[in-house]
Protein backbone atom coordinates (compact mmCIF):
# COMPACT_ATOMS: atom_id res chain seq x y z
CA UNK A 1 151.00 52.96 109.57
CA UNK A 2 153.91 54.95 108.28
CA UNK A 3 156.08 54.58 105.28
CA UNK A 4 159.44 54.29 105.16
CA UNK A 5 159.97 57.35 102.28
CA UNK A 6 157.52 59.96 103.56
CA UNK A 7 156.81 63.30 101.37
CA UNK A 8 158.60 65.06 104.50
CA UNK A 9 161.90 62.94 104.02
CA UNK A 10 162.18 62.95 100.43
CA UNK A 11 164.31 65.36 99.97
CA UNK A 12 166.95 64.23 102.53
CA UNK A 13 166.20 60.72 101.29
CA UNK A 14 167.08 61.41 97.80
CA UNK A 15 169.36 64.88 97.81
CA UNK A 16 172.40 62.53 96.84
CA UNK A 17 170.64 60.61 94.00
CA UNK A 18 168.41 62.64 92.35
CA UNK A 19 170.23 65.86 92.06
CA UNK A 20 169.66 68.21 89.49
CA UNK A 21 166.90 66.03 88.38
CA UNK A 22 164.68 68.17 86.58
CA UNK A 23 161.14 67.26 87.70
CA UNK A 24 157.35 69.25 86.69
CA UNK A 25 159.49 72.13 84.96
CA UNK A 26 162.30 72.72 87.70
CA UNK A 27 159.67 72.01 90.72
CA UNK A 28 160.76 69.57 93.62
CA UNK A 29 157.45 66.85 94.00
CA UNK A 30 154.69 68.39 95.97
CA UNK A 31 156.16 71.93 96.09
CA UNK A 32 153.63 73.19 93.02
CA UNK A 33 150.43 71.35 95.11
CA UNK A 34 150.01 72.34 98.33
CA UNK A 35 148.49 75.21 98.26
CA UNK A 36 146.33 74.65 94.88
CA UNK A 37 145.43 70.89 95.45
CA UNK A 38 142.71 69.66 97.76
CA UNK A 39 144.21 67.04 100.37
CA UNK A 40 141.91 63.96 99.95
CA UNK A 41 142.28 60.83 102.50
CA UNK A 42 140.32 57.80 101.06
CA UNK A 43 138.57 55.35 103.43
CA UNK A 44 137.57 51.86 102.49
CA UNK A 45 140.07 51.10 98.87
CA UNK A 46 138.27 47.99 97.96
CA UNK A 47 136.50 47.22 94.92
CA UNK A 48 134.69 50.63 94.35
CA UNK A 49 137.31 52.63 96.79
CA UNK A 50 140.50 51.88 94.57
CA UNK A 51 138.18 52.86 91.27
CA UNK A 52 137.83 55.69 92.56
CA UNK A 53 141.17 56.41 92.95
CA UNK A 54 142.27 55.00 89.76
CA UNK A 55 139.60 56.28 87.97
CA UNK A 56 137.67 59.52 89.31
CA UNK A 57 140.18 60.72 91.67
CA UNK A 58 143.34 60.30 89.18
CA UNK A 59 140.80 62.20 86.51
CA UNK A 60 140.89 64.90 89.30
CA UNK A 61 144.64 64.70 89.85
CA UNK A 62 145.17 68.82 88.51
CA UNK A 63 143.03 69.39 91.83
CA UNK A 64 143.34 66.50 94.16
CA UNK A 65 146.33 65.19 96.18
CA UNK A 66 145.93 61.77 97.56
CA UNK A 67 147.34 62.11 101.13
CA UNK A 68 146.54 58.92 102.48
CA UNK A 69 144.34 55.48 102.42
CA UNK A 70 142.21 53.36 104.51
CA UNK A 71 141.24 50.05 104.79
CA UNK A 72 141.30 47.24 107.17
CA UNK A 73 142.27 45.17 104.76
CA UNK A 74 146.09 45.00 103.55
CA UNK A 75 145.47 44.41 99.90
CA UNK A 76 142.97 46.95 99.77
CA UNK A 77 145.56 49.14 101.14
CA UNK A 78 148.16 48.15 98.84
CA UNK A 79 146.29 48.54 95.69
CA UNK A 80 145.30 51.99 96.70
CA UNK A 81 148.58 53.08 97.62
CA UNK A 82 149.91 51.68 94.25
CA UNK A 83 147.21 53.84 91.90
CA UNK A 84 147.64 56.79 94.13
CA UNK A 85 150.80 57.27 93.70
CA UNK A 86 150.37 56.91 90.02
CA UNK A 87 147.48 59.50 90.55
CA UNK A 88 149.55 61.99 92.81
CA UNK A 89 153.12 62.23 90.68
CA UNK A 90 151.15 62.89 87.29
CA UNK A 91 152.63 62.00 84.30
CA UNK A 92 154.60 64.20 83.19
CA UNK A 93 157.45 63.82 86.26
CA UNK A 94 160.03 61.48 85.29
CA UNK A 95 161.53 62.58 82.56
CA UNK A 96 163.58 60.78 79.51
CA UNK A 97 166.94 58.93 81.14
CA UNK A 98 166.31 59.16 84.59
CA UNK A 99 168.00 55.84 86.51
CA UNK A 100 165.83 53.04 87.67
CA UNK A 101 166.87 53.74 91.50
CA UNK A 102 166.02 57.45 90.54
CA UNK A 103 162.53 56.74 89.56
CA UNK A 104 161.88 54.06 92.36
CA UNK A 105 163.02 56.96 94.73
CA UNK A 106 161.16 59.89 93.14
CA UNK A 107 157.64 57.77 92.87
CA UNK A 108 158.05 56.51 97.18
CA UNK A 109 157.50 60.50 97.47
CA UNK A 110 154.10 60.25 96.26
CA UNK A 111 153.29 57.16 97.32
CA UNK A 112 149.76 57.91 100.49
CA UNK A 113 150.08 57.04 104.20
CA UNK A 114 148.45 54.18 104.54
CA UNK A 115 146.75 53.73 107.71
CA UNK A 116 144.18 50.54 109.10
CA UNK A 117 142.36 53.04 111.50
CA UNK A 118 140.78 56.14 110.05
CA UNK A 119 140.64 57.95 113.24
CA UNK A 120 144.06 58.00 113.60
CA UNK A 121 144.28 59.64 109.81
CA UNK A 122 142.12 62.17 110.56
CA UNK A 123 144.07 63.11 113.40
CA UNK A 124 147.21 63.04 111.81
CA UNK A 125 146.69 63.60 108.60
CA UNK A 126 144.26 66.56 108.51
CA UNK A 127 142.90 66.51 105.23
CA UNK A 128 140.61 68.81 103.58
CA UNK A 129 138.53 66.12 102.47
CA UNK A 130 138.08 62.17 102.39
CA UNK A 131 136.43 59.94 100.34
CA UNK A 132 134.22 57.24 101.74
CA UNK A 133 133.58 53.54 100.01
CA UNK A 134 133.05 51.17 102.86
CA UNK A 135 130.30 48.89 104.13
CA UNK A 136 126.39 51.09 103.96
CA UNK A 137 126.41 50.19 108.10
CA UNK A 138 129.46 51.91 108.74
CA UNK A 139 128.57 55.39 106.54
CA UNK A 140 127.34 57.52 109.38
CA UNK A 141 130.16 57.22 111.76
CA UNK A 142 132.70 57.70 109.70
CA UNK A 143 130.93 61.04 107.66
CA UNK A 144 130.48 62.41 111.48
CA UNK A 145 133.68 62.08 111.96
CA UNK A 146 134.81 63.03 109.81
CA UNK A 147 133.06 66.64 109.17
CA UNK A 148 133.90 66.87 113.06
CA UNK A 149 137.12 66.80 111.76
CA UNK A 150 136.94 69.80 109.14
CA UNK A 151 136.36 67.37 106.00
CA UNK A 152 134.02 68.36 103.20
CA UNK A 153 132.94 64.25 102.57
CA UNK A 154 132.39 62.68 99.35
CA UNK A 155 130.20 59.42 100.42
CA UNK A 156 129.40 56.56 98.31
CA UNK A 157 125.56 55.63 98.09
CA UNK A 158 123.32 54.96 99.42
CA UNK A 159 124.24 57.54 102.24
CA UNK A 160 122.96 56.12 105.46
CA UNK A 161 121.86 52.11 106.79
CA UNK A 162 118.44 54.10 108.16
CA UNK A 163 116.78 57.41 107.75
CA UNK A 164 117.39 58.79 111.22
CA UNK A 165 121.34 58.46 110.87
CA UNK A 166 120.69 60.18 107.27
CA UNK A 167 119.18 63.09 108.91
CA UNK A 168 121.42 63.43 111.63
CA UNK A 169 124.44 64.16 108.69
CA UNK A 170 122.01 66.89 107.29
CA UNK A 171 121.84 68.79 110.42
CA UNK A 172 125.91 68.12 111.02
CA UNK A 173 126.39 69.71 107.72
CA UNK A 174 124.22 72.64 108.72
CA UNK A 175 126.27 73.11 112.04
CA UNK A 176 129.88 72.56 110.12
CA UNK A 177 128.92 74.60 107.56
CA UNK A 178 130.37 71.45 105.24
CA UNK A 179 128.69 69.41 102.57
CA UNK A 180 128.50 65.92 101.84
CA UNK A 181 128.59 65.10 97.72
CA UNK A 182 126.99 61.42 97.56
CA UNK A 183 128.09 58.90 95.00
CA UNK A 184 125.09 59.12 92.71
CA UNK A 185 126.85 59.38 89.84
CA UNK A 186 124.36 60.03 87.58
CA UNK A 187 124.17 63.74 88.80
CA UNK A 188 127.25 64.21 86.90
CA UNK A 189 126.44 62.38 84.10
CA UNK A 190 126.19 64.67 80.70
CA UNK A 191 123.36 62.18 79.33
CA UNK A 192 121.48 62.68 82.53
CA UNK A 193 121.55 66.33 82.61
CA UNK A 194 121.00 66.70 79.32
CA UNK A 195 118.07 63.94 79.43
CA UNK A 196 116.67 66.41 82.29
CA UNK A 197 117.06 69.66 80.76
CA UNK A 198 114.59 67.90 77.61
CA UNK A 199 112.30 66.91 80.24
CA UNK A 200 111.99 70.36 82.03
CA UNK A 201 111.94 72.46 78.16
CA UNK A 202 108.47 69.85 78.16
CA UNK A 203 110.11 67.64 74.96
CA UNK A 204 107.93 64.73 76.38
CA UNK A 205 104.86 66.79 77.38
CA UNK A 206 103.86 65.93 81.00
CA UNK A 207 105.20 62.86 82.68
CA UNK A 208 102.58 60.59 83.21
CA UNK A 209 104.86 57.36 84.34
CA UNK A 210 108.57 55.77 84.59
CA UNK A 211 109.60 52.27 84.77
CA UNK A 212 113.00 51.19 85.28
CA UNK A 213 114.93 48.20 86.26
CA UNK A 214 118.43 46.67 86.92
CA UNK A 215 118.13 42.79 86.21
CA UNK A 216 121.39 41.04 86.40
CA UNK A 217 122.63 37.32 86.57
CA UNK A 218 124.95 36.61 89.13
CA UNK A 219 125.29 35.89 92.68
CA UNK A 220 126.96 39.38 93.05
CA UNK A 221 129.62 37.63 94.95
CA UNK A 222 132.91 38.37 95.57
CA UNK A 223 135.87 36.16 95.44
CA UNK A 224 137.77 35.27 99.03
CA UNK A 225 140.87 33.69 99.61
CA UNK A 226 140.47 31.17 102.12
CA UNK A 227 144.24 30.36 102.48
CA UNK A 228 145.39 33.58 103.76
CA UNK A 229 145.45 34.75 107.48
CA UNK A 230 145.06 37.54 108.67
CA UNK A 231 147.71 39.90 110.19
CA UNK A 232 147.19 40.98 114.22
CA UNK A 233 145.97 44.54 112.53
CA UNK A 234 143.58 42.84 110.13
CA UNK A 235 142.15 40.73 112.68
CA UNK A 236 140.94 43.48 115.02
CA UNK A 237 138.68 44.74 112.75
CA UNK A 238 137.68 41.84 110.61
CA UNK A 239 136.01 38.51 112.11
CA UNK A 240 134.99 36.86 109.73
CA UNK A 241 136.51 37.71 106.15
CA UNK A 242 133.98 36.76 103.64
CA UNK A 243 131.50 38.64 105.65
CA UNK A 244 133.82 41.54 105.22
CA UNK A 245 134.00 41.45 101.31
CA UNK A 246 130.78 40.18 100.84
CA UNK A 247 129.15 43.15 103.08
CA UNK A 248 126.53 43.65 100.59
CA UNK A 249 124.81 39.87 100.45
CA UNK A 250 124.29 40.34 104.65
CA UNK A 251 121.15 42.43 106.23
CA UNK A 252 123.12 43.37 109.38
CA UNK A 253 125.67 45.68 106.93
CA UNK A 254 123.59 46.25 103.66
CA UNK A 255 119.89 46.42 102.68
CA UNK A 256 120.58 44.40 99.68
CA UNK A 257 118.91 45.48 96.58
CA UNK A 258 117.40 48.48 98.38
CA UNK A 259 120.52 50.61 98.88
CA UNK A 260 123.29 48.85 96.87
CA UNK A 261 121.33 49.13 93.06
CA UNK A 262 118.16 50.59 93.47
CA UNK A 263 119.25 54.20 95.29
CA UNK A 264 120.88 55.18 91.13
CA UNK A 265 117.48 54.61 89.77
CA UNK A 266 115.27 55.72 92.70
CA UNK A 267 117.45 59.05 92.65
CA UNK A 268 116.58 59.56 89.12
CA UNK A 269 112.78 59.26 89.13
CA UNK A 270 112.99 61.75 92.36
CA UNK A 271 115.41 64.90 90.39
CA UNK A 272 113.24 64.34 87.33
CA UNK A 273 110.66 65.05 88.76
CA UNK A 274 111.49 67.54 91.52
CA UNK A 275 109.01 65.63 93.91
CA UNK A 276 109.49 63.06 96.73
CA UNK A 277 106.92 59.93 97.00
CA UNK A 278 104.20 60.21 99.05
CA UNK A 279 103.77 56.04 99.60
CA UNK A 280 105.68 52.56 98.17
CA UNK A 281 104.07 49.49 98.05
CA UNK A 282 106.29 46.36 96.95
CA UNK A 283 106.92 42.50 96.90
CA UNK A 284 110.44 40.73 96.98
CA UNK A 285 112.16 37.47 97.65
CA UNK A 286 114.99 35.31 98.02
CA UNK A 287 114.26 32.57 96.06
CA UNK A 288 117.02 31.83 93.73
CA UNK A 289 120.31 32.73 94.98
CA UNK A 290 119.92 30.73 98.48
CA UNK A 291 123.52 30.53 99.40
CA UNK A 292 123.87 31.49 103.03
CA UNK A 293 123.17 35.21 101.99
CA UNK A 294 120.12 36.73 104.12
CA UNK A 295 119.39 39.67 101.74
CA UNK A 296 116.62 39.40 99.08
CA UNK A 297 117.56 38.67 95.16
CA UNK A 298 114.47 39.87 93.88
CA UNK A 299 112.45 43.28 94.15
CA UNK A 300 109.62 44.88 92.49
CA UNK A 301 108.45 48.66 94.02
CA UNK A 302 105.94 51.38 92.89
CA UNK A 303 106.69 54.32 94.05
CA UNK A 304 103.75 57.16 93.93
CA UNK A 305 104.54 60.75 93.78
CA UNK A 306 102.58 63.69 93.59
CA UNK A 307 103.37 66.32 91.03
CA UNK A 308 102.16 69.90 92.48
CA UNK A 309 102.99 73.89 90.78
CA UNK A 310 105.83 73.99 93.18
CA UNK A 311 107.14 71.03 91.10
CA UNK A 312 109.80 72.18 88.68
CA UNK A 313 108.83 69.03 86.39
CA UNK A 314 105.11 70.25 86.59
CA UNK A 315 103.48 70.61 83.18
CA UNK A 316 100.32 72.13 82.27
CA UNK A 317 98.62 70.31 79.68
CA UNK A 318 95.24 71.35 77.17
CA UNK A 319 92.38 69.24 76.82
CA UNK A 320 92.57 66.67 74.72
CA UNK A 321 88.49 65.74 74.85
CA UNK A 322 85.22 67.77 75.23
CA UNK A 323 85.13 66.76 78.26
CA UNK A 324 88.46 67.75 79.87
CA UNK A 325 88.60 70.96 81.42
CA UNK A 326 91.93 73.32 82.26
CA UNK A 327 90.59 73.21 85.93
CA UNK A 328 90.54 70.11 86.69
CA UNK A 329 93.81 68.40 84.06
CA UNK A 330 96.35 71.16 85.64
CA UNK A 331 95.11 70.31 89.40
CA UNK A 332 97.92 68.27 91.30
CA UNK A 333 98.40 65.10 89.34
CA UNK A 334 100.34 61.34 90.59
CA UNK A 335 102.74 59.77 88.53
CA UNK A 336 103.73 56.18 89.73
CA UNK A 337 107.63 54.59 89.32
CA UNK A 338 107.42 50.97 88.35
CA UNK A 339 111.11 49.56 89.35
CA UNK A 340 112.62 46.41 89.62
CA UNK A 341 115.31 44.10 90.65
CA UNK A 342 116.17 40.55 89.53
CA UNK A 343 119.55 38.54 89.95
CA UNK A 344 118.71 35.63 87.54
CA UNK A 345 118.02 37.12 84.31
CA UNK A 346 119.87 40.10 82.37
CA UNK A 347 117.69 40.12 79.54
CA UNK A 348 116.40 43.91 80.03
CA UNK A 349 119.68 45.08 81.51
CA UNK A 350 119.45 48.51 83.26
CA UNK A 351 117.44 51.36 81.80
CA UNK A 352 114.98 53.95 82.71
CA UNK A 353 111.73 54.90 80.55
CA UNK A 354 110.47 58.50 81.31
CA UNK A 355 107.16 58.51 79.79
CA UNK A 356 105.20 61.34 78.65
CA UNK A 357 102.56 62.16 76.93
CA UNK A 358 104.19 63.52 73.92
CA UNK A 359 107.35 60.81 73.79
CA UNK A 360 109.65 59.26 75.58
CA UNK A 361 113.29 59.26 76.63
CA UNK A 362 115.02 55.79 77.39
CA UNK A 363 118.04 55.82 79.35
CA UNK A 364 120.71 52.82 79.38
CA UNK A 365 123.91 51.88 79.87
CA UNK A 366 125.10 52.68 76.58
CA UNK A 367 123.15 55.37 75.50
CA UNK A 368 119.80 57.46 75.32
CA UNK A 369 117.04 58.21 72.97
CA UNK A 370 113.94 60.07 72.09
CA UNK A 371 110.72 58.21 71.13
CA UNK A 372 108.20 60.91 69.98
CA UNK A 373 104.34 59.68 70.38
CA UNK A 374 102.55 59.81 67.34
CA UNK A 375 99.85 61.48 68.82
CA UNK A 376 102.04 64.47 69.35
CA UNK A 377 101.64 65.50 65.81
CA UNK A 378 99.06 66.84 66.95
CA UNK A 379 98.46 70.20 68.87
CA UNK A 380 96.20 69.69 71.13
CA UNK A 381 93.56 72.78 71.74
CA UNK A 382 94.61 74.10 69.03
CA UNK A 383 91.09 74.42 67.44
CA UNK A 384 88.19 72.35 66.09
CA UNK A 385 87.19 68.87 67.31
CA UNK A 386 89.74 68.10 69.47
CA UNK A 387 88.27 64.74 70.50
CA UNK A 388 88.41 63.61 66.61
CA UNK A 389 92.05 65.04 66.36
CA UNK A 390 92.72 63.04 69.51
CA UNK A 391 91.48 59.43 67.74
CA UNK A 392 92.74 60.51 64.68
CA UNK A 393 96.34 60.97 65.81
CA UNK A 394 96.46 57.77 67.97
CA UNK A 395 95.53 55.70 64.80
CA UNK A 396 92.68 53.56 66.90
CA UNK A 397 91.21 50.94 64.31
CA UNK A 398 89.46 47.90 64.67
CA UNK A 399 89.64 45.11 62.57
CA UNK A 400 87.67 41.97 62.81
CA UNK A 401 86.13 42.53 66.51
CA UNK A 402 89.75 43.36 67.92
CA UNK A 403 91.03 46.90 69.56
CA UNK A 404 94.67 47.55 67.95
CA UNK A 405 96.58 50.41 69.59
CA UNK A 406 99.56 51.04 67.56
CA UNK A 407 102.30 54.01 68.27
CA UNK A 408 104.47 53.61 65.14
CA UNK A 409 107.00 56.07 66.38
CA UNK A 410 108.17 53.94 69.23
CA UNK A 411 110.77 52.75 66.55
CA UNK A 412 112.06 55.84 65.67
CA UNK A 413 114.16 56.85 68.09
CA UNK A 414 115.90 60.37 68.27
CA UNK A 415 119.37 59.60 69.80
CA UNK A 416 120.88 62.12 72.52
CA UNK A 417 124.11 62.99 72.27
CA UNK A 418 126.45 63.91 74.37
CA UNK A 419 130.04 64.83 74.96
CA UNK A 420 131.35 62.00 77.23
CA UNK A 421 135.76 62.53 76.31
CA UNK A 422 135.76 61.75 80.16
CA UNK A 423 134.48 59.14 82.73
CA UNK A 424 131.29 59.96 84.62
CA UNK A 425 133.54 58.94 88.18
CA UNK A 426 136.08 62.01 86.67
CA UNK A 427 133.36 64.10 86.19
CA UNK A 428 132.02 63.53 89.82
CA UNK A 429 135.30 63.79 91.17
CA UNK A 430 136.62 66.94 89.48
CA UNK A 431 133.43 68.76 90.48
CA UNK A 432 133.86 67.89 93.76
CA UNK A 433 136.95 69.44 94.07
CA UNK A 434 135.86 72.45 92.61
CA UNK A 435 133.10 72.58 95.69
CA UNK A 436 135.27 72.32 97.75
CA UNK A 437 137.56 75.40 96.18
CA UNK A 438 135.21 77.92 94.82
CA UNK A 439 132.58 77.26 97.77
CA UNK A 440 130.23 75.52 95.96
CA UNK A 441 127.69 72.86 96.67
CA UNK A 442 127.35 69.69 94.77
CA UNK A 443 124.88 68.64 92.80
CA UNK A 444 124.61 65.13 94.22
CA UNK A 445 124.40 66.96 98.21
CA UNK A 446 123.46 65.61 101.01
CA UNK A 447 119.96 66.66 100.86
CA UNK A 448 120.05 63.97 97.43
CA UNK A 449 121.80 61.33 99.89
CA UNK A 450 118.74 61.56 102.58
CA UNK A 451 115.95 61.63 100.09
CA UNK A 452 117.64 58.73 98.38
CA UNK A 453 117.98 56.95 101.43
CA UNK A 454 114.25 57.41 102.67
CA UNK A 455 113.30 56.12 99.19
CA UNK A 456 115.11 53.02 99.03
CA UNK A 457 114.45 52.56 102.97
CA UNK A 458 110.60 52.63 102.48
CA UNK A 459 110.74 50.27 99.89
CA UNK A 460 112.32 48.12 101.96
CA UNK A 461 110.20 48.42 104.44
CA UNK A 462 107.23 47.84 102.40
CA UNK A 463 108.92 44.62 100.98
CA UNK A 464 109.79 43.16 104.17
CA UNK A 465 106.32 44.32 105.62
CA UNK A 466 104.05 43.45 102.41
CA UNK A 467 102.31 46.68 103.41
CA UNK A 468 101.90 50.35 101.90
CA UNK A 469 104.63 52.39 103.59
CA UNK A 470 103.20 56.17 103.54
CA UNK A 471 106.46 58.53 103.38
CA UNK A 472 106.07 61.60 106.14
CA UNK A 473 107.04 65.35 104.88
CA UNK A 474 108.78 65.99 107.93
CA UNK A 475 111.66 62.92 106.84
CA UNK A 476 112.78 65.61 104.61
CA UNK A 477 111.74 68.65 105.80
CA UNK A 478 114.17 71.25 108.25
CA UNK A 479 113.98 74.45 110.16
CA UNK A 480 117.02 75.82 107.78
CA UNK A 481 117.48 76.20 104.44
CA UNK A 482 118.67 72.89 102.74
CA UNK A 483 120.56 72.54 99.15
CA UNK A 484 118.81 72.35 96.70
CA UNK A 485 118.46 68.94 95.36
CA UNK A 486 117.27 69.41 91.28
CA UNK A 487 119.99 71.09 89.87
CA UNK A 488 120.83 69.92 86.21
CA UNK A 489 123.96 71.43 84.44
């Protein structure tokens, strides 16, 4: 769906108006970009689309161009359209005393194409890459697509509705010789990175468990306006509109909990430590929010891994007993993921606790720290009676018949700092343009999106099966080399 002022009849459009108007240092709009900028069409502008064109993508702006949006939604469209062309002018264009009619004018050139069928942007828009924030059960379509079309693909998470699809866009990216950078943000997240370049210089000793959690309360429901029809455009696509908006609460387009919270967290546990669970084993519910939704509002998963040499996160360890050996403590060990989901109570927020056996970090939304274990004073195998050392260090007493266990340093926390002058969604966004240019290969690939999506997916499975669901190499595993998915900055 065209616009009426189009970047190709701007100059026609405005040669009597804006002459001589004096725009980027003497450059006419969109002359200085096209062949430094990466053309970016974004599909689906709804609630997490049009952030990230407000947000990441306008953070990006020095090496992104907007081309087009979306949506089959007009107000989706609309609002994208509106930060775009924000995003694509800059600020720095309209300088002091230009003319209302002027600016009006100058800012239509910038303004996307706005389109209700992505096909027909792809074929007419040809852009170098798109951006992808609609509805988990309509992911692998539009990614094959779209790197049929030439795209490089940023997709939001969780990647794929089930692990065969996810597979299928690994082996697409092996033929197109294209990647696909997945929306888990916290790839590109400084206190991330940071949090797992401590944990591989061994700052927590060996990881011996994590336990995380995103508890919330609220139906997770989005507002719909029953009063307004939809146009003829609209209505080909959309059949029923608070389906459409509330895509998430519905198990034949989401997998609730599974994919649309738990893939951040589940992500983390996996890159931390450079491993992929062998099993899951869970329990969840809908048994408070029972509103016509036919999702579950409740999960709790453990995850088991197995931590072997090949393990970047694997970490020798000395006895700490007379009656540990180095043979059989630095054999392949199992460290279990405790994670949960509730929609009722917020009390414990999101975080995740990467436990160790020499401290911990804790990871939230505002921050991180380091909790050193007071029994890391101690050196262990350092010499002498190790066992004694070990008692003496954990500070086990016993006073009146009862077993106290106290680690006094769990209030002493060691903030971690990091520079964050800019949004994590800028952060993903500007390195994803930089892929794209230099020929790199995200962080946050598509090798992240499948094993994300085979975690979350056997949860799931084991929820809605109350069973232990064992997780195969060969979900993961190809017969070409795949990016790597551990790399910290």
């Amino acid at each position: 769906m065209s616009e009426k002022v189009s970047r190709r009849n701007f100059v026609r459009t405005t040669a009597g108006v804006a002459a001589g108007l004096t725009i980027m240092a003497g450059k006419a709009p969109f002359s200085y970009a096209q062949n430094e900028k990466v053309r970016v069409a974004c599909i689906g502008t709804g609630g997490q689309g049009t952030y990230h064109v407000r947000d990441g993508l306008m953070g990006a702006a020095q090496d992104i161009s907007i081309i087009a949006v979306c949506d089959v939604y007009e107000p989706h469209q609309r609002s994208a359209k509106t930060y775009a062309q924000v995003s694509n002018a800059g600020v720095e264009i309209l300088p002091p005393g230009i003319t209302d009619k002027q600016k009006k004018l100058v800012m239509a050139a910038y303004a996307p194409q706005a389109y209700y069928d992505y096909k027909e942007m792809l074929e007419k828009e040809k852009p170098d890459a798109v951006v992808i924030a609609t509805p988990l059960s309509t992911h692998y379509q539009i990614v094959m697509d779209a790197l049929d079309a030439g795209c490089f693909v940023f997709c939001e998470k969780t990647m794929c509705y089930d692990i065969e699809q996810a597979r299928q866009i690994v082996l697409k990216c092996n033929e197109k010789k294209k990647f696909v950078q997945v929306g888990h943000q916290r790839r590109y997240n400084p206190l991330y990175n940071k949090a797992a370049a401590l944990i591989r210089d061994g700052v927590i000793g060996r990881i011996v468990h994590i336990d995380a959690q995103w508890h919330r309360n609220n139906d997770w429901r989005r507002p719909v306006d029953k009063t307004r029809q939809l146009n003829a455009y609209e209505a080909k696509y959309i059949p029923d509109l608070e389906k459409h908006l509330n895509w998430r609460l519905y198990a034949d387009t989401s997998r609730g909990l599974m994919t649309e919270l738990a893939t951040h967290q589940l992500d983390i546990a996996s890159w931390y430590l450079d491993a992929m669970p062998k099993r899951a084993c869970g329990l969840g519910g809908l048994d408070y929010w029972r509103d016509g939704r036919n999702v579950d509002d409740n999960a709790n998963i453990i995850f088991e891994y197995e931590v072997t040499p090949a393990s970047k996160a694997f970490t020798f360890v000395n006895p700490r007993n007379a009656f540990q050996t180095n043979e059989a403590i630095n054999q392949p060990y199992s460290v279990r993921f405790a994670y949960s989901n509730i929609m009722a109570n917020e009390k414990k927020g999101c975080s995740e606790l990467i436990e160790g056996d020499k401290g911990t970090i804790e990871l939230t939304e505002t921050g991180g720290s380091i909790y050193e274990e007071a029994t890391a004073k101690v050196k262990w195998g350092s010499g002498g009676n190790t066992a004694t050392k070990a008692e003496d260090a954990a500070k086990v007493i016993t006073s009146g018949g009862t077993l106290s266990l106290s680690n006094k340093e769990v209030t002493k926390g060691e903030p971690i700092t990091v520079d964050n002058s800019k949004s994590v969604d800028q952060l993903q966004f500007i390195q994803f343009a930089k892929d794209i240019k230099n020929g790199g290969m995200p962080k946050s690939n598509q090798m992240v999106g499948l094993r994300a999506t085979i975690m979350a997916l056997s949860g799931f499975k084991a929820m809605a099966e109350h069973t232990v669901v064992d997780i195969d190499p060969a979900l993961y595993t190809f017969d070409f080399p795949t990016p790597d998915p551990s790399v910290i900055s």
